[in-house]
N, C-alpha and C. Protein backbone atom coordinates (compact mmCIF):
# COMPACT_ATOMS: atom_id res chain seq x y z
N UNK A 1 120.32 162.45 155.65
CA UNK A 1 120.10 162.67 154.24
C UNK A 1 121.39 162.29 153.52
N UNK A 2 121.70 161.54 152.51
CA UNK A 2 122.41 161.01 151.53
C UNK A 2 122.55 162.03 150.55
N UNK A 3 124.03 162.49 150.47
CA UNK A 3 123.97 163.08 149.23
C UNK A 3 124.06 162.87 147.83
N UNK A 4 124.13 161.26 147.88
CA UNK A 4 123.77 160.66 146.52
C UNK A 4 122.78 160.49 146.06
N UNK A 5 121.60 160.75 147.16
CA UNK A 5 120.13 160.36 146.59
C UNK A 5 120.08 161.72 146.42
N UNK A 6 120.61 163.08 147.14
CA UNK A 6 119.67 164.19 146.77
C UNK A 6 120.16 164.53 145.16
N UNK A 7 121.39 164.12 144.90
CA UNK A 7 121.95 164.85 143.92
C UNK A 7 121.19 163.73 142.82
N UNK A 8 121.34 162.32 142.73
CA UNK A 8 120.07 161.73 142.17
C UNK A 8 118.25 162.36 142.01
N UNK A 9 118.25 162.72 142.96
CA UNK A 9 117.28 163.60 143.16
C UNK A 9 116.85 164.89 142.37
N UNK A 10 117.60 165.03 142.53
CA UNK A 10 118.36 166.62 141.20
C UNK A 10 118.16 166.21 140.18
N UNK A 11 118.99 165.04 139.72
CA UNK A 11 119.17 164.91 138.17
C UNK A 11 118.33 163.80 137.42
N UNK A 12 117.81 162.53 138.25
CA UNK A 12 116.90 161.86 138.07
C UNK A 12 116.13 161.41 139.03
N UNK A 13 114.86 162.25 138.90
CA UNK A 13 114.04 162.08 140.15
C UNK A 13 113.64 160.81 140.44
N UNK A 14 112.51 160.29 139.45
CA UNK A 14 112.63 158.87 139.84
C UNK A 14 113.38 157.54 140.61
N UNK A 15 114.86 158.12 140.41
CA UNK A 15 115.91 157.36 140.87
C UNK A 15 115.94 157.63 142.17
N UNK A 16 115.75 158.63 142.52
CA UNK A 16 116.52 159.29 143.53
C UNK A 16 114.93 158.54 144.62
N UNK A 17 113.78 158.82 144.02
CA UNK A 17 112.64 158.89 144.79
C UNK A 17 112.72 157.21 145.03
N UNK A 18 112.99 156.38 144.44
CA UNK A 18 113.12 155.02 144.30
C UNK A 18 113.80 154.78 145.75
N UNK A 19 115.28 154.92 145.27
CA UNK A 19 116.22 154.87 146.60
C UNK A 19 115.60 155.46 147.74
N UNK A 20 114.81 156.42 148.08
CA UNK A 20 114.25 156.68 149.11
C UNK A 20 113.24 156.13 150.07
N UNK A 21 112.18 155.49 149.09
CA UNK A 21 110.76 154.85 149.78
C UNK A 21 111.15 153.68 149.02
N UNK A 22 111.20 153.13 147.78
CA UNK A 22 110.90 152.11 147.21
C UNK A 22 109.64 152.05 146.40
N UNK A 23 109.36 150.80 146.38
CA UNK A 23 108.02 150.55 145.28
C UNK A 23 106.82 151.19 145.75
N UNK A 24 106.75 152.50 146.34
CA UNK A 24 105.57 152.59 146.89
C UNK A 24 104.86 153.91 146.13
N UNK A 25 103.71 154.76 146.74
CA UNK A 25 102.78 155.37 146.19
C UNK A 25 103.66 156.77 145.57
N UNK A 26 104.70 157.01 146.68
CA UNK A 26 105.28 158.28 146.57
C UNK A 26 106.26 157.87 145.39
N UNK A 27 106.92 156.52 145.31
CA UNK A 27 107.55 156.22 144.07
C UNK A 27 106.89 157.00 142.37
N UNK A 28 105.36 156.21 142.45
CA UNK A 28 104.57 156.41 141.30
C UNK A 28 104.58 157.47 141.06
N UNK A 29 103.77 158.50 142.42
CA UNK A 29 103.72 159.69 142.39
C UNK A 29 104.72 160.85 141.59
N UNK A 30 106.04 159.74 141.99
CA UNK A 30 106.77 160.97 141.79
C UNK A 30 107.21 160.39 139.57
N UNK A 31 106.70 159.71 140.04
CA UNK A 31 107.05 159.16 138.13
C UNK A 31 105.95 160.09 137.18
N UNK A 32 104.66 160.44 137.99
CA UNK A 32 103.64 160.94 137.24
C UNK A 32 104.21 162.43 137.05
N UNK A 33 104.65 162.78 137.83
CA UNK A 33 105.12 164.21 138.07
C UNK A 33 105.80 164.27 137.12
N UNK A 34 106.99 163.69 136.82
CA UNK A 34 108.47 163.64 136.29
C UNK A 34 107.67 163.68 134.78
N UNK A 35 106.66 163.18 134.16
CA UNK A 35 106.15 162.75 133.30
C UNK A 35 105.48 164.23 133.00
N UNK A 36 104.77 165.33 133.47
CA UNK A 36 104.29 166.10 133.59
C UNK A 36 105.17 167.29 133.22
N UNK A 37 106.09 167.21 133.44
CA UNK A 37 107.26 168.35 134.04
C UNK A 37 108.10 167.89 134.71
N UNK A 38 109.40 168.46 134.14
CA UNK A 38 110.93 167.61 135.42
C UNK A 38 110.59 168.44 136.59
N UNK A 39 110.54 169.43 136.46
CA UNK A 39 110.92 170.27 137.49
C UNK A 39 109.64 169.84 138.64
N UNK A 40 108.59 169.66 138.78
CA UNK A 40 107.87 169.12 139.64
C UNK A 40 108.45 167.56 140.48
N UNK A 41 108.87 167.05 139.22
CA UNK A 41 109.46 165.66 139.72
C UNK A 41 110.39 165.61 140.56
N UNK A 42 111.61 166.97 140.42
CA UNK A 42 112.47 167.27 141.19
C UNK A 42 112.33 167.46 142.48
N UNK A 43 110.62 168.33 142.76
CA UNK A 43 110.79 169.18 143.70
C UNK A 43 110.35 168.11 144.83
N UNK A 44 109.16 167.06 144.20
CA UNK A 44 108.91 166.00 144.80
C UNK A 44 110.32 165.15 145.72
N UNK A 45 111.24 164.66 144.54
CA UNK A 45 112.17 164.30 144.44
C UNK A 45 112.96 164.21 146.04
N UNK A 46 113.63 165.82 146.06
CA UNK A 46 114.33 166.70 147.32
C UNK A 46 113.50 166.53 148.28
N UNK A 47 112.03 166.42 147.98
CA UNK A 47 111.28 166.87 149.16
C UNK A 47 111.06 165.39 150.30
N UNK A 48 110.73 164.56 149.16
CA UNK A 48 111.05 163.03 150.17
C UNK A 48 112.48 162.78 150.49
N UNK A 49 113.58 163.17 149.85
CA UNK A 49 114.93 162.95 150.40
C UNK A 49 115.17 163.67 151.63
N UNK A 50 115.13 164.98 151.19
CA UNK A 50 115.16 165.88 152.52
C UNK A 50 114.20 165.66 153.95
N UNK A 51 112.88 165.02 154.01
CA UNK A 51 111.76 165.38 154.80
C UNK A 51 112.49 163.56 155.67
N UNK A 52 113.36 162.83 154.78
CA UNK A 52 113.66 160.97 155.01
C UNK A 52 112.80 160.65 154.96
N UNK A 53 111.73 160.67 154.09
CA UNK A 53 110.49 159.79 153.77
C UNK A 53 110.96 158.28 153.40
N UNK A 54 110.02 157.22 154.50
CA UNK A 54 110.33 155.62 154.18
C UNK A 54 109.10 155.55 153.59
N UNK A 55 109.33 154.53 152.98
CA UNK A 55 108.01 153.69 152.22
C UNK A 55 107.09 152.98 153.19
């Protein structure tokens, strides 16, 4: 785990979720969230950084 993506992760989920998988479903996913509520976007966010989710 990178602590630049988690702390990206933290503060801009999208970013952080990007650097993790890339252009993929969990990317979007996590944009819809972020869009909804930060704090969901976040939790998404940590949760693919932490779990090393690839695309």
């Amino acid at each position: 785990m990178s602590i630049l993506n988690l702390i990206l992760a933290i503060f801009l989920p999208p970013i952080g979720a990007f650097l993790q998988v890339g252009l993929t479903k969990h990317f979007v996913i996590n944009i819809i969230l972020t869009c909804l509520g930060v704090f969901p976007g976040i939790i998404h966010a940590v949760w693919l950084v932490a779990t090393n989710q690839k695309g």
